[in-house]
Protein backbone atom coordinates (compact mmCIF):
# COMPACT_ATOMS: atom_id res chain seq x y z
CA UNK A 1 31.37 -0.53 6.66
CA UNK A 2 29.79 0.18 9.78
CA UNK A 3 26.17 2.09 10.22
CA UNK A 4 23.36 1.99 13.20
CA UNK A 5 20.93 1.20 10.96
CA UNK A 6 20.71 -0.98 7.92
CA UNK A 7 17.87 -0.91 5.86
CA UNK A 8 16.36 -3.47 3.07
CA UNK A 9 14.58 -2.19 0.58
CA UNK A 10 14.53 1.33 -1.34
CA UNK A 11 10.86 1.13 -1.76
CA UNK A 12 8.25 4.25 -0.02
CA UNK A 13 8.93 2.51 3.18
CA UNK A 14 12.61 1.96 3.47
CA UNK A 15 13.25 6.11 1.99
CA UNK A 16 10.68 6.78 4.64
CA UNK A 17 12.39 5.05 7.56
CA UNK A 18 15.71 6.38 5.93
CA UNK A 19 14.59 9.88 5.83
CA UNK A 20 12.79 10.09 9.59
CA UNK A 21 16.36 8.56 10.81
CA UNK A 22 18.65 11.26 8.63
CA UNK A 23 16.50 13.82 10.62
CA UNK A 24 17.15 12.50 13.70
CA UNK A 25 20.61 12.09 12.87
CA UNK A 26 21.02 8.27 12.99
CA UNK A 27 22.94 6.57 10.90
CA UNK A 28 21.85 4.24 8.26
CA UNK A 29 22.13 2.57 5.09
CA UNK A 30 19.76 1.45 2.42
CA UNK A 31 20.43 -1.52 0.51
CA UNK A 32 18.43 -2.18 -2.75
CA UNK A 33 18.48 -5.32 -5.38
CA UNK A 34 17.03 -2.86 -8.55
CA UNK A 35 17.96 0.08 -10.05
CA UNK A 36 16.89 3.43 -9.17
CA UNK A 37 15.12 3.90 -12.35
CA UNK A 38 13.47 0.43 -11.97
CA UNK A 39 11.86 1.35 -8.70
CA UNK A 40 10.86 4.45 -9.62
CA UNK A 41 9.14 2.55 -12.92
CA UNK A 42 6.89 0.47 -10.46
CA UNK A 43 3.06 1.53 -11.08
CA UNK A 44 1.28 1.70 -7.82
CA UNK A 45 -1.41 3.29 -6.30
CA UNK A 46 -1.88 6.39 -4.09
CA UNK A 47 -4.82 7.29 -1.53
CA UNK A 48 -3.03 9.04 1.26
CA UNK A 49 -4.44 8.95 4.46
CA UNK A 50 -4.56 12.41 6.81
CA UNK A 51 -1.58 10.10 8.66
CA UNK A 52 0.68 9.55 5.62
CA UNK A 53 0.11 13.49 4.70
CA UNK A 54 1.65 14.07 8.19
CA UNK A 55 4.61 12.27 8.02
CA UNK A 56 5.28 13.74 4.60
CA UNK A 57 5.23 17.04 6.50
CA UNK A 58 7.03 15.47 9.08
CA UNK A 59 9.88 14.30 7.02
CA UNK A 60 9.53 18.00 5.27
CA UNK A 61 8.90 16.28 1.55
CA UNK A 62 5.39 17.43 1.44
CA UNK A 63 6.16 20.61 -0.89
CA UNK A 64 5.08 18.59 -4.09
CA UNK A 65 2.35 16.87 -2.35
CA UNK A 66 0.59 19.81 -1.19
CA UNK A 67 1.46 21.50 -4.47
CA UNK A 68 -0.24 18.41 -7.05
CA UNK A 69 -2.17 16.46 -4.81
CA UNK A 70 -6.26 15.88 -4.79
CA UNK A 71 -7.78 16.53 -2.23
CA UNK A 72 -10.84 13.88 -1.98
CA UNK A 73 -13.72 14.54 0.68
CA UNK A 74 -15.65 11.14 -0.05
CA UNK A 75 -16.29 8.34 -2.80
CA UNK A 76 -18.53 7.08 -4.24
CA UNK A 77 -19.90 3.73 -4.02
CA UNK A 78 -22.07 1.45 -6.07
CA UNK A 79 -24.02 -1.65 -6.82
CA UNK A 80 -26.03 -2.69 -9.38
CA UNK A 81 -25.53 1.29 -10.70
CA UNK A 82 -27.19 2.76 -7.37
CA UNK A 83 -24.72 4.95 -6.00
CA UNK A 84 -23.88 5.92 -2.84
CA UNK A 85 -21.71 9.06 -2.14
CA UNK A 86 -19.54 8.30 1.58
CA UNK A 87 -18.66 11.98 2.51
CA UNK A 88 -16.00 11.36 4.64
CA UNK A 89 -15.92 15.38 5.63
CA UNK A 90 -19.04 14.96 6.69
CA UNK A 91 -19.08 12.08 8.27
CA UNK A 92 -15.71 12.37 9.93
CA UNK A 93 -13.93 15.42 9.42
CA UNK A 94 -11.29 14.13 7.62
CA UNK A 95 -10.35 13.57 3.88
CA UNK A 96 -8.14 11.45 2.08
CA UNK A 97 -5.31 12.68 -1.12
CA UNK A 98 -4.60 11.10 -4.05
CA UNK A 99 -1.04 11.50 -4.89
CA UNK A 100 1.05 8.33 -6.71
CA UNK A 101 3.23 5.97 -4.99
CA UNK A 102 6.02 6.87 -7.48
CA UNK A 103 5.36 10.14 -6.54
CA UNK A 104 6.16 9.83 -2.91
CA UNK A 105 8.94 7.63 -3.93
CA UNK A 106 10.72 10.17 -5.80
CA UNK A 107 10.36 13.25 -3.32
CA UNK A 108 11.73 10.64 -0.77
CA UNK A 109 14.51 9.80 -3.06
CA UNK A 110 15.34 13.20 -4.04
CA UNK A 111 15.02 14.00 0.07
CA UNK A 112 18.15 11.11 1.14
CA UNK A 113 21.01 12.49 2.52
CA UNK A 114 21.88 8.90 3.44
CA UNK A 115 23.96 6.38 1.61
CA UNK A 116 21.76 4.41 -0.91
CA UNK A 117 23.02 1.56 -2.77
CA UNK A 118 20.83 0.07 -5.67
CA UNK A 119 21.69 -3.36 -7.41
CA UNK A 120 23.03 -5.09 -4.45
CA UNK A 121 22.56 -8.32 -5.29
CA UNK A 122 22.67 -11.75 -3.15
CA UNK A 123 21.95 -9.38 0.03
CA UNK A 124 22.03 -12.36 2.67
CA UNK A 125 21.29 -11.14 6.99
CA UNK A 126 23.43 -12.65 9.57
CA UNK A 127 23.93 -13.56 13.23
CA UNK A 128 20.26 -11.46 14.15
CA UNK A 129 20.45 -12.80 17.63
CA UNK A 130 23.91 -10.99 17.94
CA UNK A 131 26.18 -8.57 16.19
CA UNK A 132 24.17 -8.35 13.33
CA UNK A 133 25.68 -8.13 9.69
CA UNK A 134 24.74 -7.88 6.33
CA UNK A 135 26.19 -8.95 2.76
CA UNK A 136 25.75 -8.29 -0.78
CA UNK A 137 27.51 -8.42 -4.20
CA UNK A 138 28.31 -4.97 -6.04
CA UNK A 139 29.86 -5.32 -9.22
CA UNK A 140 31.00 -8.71 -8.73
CA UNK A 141 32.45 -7.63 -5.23
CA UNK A 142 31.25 -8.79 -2.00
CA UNK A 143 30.53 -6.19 0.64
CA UNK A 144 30.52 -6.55 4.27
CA UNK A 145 28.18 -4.10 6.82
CA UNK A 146 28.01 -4.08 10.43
CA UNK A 147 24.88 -2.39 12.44
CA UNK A 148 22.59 -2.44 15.33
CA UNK A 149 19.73 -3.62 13.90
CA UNK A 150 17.97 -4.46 10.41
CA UNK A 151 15.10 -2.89 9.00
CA UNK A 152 13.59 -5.56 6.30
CA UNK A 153 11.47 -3.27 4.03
CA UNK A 154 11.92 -5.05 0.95
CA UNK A 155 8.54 -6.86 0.34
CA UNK A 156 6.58 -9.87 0.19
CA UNK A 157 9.26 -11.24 -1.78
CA UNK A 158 12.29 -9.79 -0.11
CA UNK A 159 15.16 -11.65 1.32
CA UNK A 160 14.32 -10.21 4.97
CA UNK A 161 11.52 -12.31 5.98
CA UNK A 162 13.01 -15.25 4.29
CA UNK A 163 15.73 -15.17 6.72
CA UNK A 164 13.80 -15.91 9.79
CA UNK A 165 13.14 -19.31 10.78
CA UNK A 166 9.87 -20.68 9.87
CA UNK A 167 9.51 -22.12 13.39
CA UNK A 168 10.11 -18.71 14.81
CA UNK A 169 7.34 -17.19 12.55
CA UNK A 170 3.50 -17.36 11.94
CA UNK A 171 1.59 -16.53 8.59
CA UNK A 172 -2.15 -15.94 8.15
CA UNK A 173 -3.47 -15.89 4.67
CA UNK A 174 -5.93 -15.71 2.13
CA UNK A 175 -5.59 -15.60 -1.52
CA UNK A 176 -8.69 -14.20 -3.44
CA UNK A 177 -10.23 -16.37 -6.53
CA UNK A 178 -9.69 -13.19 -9.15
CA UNK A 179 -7.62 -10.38 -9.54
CA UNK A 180 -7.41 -6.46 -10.96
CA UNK A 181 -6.69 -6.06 -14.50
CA UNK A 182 -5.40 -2.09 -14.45
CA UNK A 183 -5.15 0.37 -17.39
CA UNK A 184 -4.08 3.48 -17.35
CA UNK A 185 -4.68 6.48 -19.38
CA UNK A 186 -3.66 9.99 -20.35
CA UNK A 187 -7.35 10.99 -19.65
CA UNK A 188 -9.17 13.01 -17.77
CA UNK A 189 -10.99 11.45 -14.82
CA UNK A 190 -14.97 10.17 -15.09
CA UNK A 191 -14.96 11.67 -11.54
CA UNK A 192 -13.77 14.20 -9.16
CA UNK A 193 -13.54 11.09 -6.43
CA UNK A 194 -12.82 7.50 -6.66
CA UNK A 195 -15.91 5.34 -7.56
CA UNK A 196 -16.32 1.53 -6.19
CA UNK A 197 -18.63 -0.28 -7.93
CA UNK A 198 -19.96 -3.59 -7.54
CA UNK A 199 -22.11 -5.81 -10.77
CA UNK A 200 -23.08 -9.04 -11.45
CA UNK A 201 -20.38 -9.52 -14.09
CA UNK A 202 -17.74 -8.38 -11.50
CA UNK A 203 -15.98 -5.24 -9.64
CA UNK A 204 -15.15 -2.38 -11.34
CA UNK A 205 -12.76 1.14 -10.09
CA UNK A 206 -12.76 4.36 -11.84
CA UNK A 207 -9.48 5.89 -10.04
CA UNK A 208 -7.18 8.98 -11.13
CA UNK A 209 -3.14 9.86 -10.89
CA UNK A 210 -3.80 13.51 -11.42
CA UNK A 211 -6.61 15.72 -13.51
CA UNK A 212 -5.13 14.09 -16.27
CA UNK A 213 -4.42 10.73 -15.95
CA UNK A 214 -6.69 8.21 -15.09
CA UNK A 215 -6.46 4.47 -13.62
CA UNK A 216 -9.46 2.20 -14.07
CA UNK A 217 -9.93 -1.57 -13.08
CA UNK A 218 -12.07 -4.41 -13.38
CA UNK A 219 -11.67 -8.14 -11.57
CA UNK A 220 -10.92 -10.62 -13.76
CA UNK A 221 -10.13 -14.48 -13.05
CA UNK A 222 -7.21 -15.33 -11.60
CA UNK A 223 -5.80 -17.19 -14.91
CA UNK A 224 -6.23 -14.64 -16.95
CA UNK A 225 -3.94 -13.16 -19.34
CA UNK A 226 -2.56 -9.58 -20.53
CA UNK A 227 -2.77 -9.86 -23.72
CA UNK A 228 -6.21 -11.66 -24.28
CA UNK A 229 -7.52 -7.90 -23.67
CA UNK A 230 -7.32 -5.04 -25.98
CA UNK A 231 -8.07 -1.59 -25.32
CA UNK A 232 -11.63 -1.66 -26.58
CA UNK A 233 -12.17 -4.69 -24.87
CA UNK A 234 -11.02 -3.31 -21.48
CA UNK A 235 -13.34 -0.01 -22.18
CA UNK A 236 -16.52 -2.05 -23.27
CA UNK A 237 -16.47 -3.99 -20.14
CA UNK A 238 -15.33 -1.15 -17.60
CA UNK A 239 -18.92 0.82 -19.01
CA UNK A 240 -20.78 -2.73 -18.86
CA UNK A 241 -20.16 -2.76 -15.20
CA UNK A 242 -20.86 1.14 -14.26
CA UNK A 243 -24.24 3.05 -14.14
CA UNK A 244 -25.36 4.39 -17.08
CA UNK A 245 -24.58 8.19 -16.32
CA UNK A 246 -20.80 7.50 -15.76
CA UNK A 247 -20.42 4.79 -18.58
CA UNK A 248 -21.61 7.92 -20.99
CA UNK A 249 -19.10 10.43 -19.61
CA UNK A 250 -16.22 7.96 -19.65
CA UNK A 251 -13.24 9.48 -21.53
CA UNK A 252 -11.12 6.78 -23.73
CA UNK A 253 -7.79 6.45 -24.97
CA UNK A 254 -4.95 4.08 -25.69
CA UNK A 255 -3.73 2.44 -22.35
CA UNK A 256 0.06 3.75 -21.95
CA UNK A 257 0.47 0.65 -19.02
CA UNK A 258 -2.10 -2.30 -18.74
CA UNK A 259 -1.47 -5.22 -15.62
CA UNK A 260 -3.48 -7.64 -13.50
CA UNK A 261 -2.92 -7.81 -10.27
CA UNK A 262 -3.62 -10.58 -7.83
CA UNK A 263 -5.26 -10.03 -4.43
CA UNK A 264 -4.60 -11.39 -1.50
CA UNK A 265 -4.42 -10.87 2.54
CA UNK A 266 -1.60 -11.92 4.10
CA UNK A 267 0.21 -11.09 7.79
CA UNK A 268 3.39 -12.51 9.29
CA UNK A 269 3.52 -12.15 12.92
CA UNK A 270 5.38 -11.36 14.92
CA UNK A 271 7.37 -8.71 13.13
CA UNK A 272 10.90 -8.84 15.22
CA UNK A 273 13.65 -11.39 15.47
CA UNK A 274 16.45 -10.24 17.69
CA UNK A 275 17.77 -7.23 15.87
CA UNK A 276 15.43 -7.43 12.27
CA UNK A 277 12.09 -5.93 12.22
CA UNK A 278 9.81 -6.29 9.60
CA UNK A 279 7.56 -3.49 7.89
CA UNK A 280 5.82 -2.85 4.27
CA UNK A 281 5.29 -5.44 2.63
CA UNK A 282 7.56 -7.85 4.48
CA UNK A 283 5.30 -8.11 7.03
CA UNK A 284 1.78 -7.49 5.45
CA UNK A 285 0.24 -7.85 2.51
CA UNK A 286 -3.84 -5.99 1.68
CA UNK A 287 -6.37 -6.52 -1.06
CA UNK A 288 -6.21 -2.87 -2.54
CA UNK A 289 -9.70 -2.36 -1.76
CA UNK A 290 -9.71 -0.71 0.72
CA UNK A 291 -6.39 1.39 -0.24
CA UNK A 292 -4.21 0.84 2.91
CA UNK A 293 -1.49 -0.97 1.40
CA UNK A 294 0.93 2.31 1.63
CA UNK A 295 -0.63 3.50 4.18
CA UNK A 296 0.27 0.62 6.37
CA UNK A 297 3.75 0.69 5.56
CA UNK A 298 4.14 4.30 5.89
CA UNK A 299 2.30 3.34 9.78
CA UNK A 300 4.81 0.84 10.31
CA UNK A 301 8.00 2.82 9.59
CA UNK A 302 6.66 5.82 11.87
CA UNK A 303 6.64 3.66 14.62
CA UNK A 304 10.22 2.09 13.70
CA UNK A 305 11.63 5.21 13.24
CA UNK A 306 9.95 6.85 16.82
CA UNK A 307 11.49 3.04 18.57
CA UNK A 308 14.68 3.91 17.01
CA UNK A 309 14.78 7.58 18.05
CA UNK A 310 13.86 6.82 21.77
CA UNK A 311 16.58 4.33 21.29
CA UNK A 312 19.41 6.50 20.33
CA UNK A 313 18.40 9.21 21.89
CA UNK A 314 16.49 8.23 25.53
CA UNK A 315 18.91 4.91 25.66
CA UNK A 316 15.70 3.21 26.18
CA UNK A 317 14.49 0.27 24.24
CA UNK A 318 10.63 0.54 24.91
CA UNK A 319 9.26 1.31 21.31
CA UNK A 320 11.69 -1.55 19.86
CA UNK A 321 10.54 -3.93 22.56
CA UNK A 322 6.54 -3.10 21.61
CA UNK A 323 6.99 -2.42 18.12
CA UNK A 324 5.58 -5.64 17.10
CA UNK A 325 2.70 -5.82 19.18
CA UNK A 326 1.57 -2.00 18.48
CA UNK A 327 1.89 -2.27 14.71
CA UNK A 328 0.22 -5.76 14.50
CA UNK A 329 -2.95 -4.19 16.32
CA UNK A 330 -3.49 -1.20 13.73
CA UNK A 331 -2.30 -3.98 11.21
CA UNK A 332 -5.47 -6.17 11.56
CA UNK A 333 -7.60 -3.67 11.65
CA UNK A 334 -6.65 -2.70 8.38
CA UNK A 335 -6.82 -6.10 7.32
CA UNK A 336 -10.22 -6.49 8.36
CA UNK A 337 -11.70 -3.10 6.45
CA UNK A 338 -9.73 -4.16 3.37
CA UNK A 339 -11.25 -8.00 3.65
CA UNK A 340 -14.59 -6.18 4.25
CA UNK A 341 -14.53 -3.72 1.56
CA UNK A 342 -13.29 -6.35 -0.56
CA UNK A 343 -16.51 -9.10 0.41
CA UNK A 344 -19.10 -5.90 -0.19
CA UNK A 345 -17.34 -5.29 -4.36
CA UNK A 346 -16.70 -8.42 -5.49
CA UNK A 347 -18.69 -11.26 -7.70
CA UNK A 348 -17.38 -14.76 -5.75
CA UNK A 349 -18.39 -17.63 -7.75
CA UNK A 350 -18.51 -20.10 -4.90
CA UNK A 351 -21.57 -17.52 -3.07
CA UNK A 352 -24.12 -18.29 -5.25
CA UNK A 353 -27.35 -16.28 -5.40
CA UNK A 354 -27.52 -16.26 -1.36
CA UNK A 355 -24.25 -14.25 -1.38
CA UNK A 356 -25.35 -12.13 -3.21
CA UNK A 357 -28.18 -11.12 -1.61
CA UNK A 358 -26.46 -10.78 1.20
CA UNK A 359 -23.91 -8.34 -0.39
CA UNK A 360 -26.96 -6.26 -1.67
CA UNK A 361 -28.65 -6.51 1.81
CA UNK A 362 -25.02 -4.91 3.23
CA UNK A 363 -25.26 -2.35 0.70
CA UNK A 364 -28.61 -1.45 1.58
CA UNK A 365 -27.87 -1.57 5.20
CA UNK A 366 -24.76 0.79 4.79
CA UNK A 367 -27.34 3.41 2.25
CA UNK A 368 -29.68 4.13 5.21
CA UNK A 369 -27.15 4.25 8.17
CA UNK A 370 -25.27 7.09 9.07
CA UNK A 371 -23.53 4.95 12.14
CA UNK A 372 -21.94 2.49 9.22
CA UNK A 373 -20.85 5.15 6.70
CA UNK A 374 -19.10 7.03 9.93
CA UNK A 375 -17.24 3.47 9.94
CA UNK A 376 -16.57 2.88 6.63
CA UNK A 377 -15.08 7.07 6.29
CA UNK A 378 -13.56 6.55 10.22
CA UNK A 379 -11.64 3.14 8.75
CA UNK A 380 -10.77 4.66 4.82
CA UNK A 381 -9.75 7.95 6.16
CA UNK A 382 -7.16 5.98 8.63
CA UNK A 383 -7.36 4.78 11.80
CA UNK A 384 -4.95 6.43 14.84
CA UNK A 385 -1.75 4.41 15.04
């Protein structure tokens, strides 16, 4: 087999890049180690910046998301149970949209015209500096296919990033002492708009899928375990950790999916070797704070899919030359907000009483400053790319 493109990963960002390339009429092919049904199984988040809304219209697969989406003109922040409403309309003129990551997943997936192939296994990348080629097993047969270049969009864990050289590559991390344990729940919402809030006995999220369904959170160590926490457990300590008003009009039920999630920051620069780039998750990797996680990736594969277009089209290889260095600056500013966000929200052990203050003197600070709630709305809305 021979295509222009080959692409790793069938996650948002590899049936992104897929899709913007089908409409430009570029060949490609996307290889993925799960099934279908398991990828479209994978519980995420989904806060949409104005950007990510655009390239849904762009790639026309925005009927559903204009359709079901929620529109969200601020949240609501909160420490100690004094809240804080950040009207980003106000503030910025923008909003934000909560629509699921499986969501956008399967109106991408039901959008390919493009050859998919889901469980290729042992997918292996060769001769990068080259003619580059790529291998996997299907059914017990090994497949062979040739391309221009490699798109590795398969995650922190994926085989793309594993393949360069570690001398050829730099990572920057920082893994956080706690993580999210997530329920959700066929419930109506506490609130029309996300709510952040921070208390002594840790960080706490009242989030939504739809007018229905409801996703709440609350940090947790990073040892601990699933099962140590049943349903009334979870409830009794989400409402120990909000203000009084929203603890009273929480809505309960029986979680239908319960996780914890670690956090971390982590960025690999730079993000191309010879003919692979790296985007998603391969490349970068955000506390959910700050909800730029698909957002970034949805960033990166705009820009690899305009690099590719001037390519193929213009003959000129300009936007693959500065692809790295353009998606690595939008890339640590996102870090930063999402490092930030995560500092203000979070109980750290290791702080002490003196941290704490000083998170409670930044919440107080950001309360009676217009000038920092423009940043905080300017950075959670989405920065240009």
């Amino acid at each position: 087999m021979r295509t222009q493109v080959a692409i790793i990963g069938a996650g948002p960002a590899g049936l992104m890049l897929g899709r913007l390339l089908d409409l430009a009429g570029i060949d490609n092919v996307i290889l993925e180690r799960k099934s279908a049904n398991y990828v479209l199984g994978r519980i995420r988040a989904g806060v949409l910046e104005q950007g990510s809304v655009d390239l849904m219209t762009r790639a026309q697969v925005d009927r559903r998301l204009q359709a079901e989406g929620l529109v969200h003109h601020g949240t609501d922040l909160s420490f100690d149970g004094d809240r804080l409403r950040i009207d980003f309309t106000d503030l910025v003129g923008r909003h934000v949209m909560v629509y699921g990551q499986t969501e956008v997943t399967r109106d991408l997936m039901d959008a390919r015209q493009g050859q998919t192939i889901y469980e290729a296994e042992d997918v292996s990348l060769h001769d990068l500096d080259g003619k580059p080629w790529v291998n996997w097993v299907k059914d017990g047969v090994t497949h062979r296919l040739d391309c221009d270049y490699v798109a590795g969009c398969d995650g922190y864990h994926g085989v793309s990033r594993a393949s360069v050289p570690q001398s050829a590559l730099t990572t920057f991390e920082r893994v956080y002492p706690f993580g999210w344990l997530g329920v959700l729940v066929d419930k109506p919402p506490v609130a029309h708009e996300l709510i952040y809030a921070h208390h002594e006995r840790g960080f706490a999220l009242c989030s939504q899928r739809s007018m229905i369904r409801s996703r709440y959170y609350v940090q947790v160590p990073t040892d601990e375990k699933v099962e140590n926490w049943s349903d009334d457990r979870f409830w009794d300590e989400l409402r120990r950790r909000l203000n009084p008003e929203t603890a009273e009009a929480l809505e309960t039920g029986p979680s239908i999916e319960k996780s914890i999630a670690p956090l971390r920051s982590f960025v690999a620069e730079p993000l191309r070797f010879g003919a692979l780039f790296l985007a998603g998750d391969a490349a970068h990797i955000v506390p959910p704070t700050g909800a730029k996680g698909l957002n970034l990736a949805m960033s990166d594969v705009a820009m690899l899919a305009d690099a590719f277009i001037e390519f193929y089209g213009e003959r000129s290889s300009v936007g693959v030359e500065l692809y790295s260095a353009r998606a690595l600056s939008r890339i640590w500013k996102a870090e930063r907000f999402s490092w930030w966000m995560t500092s203000l929200l979070h109980t750290f052990p290791e702080n002490g009483p003196f941290g704490r203050r000083i998170q409670r003197a930044e919440f107080d600070y950001l309360a009676g400053s217009r000038v920092a709630q423009q940043s905080l709305a300017e950075n959670y809305t989405g920065l240009p790319s």
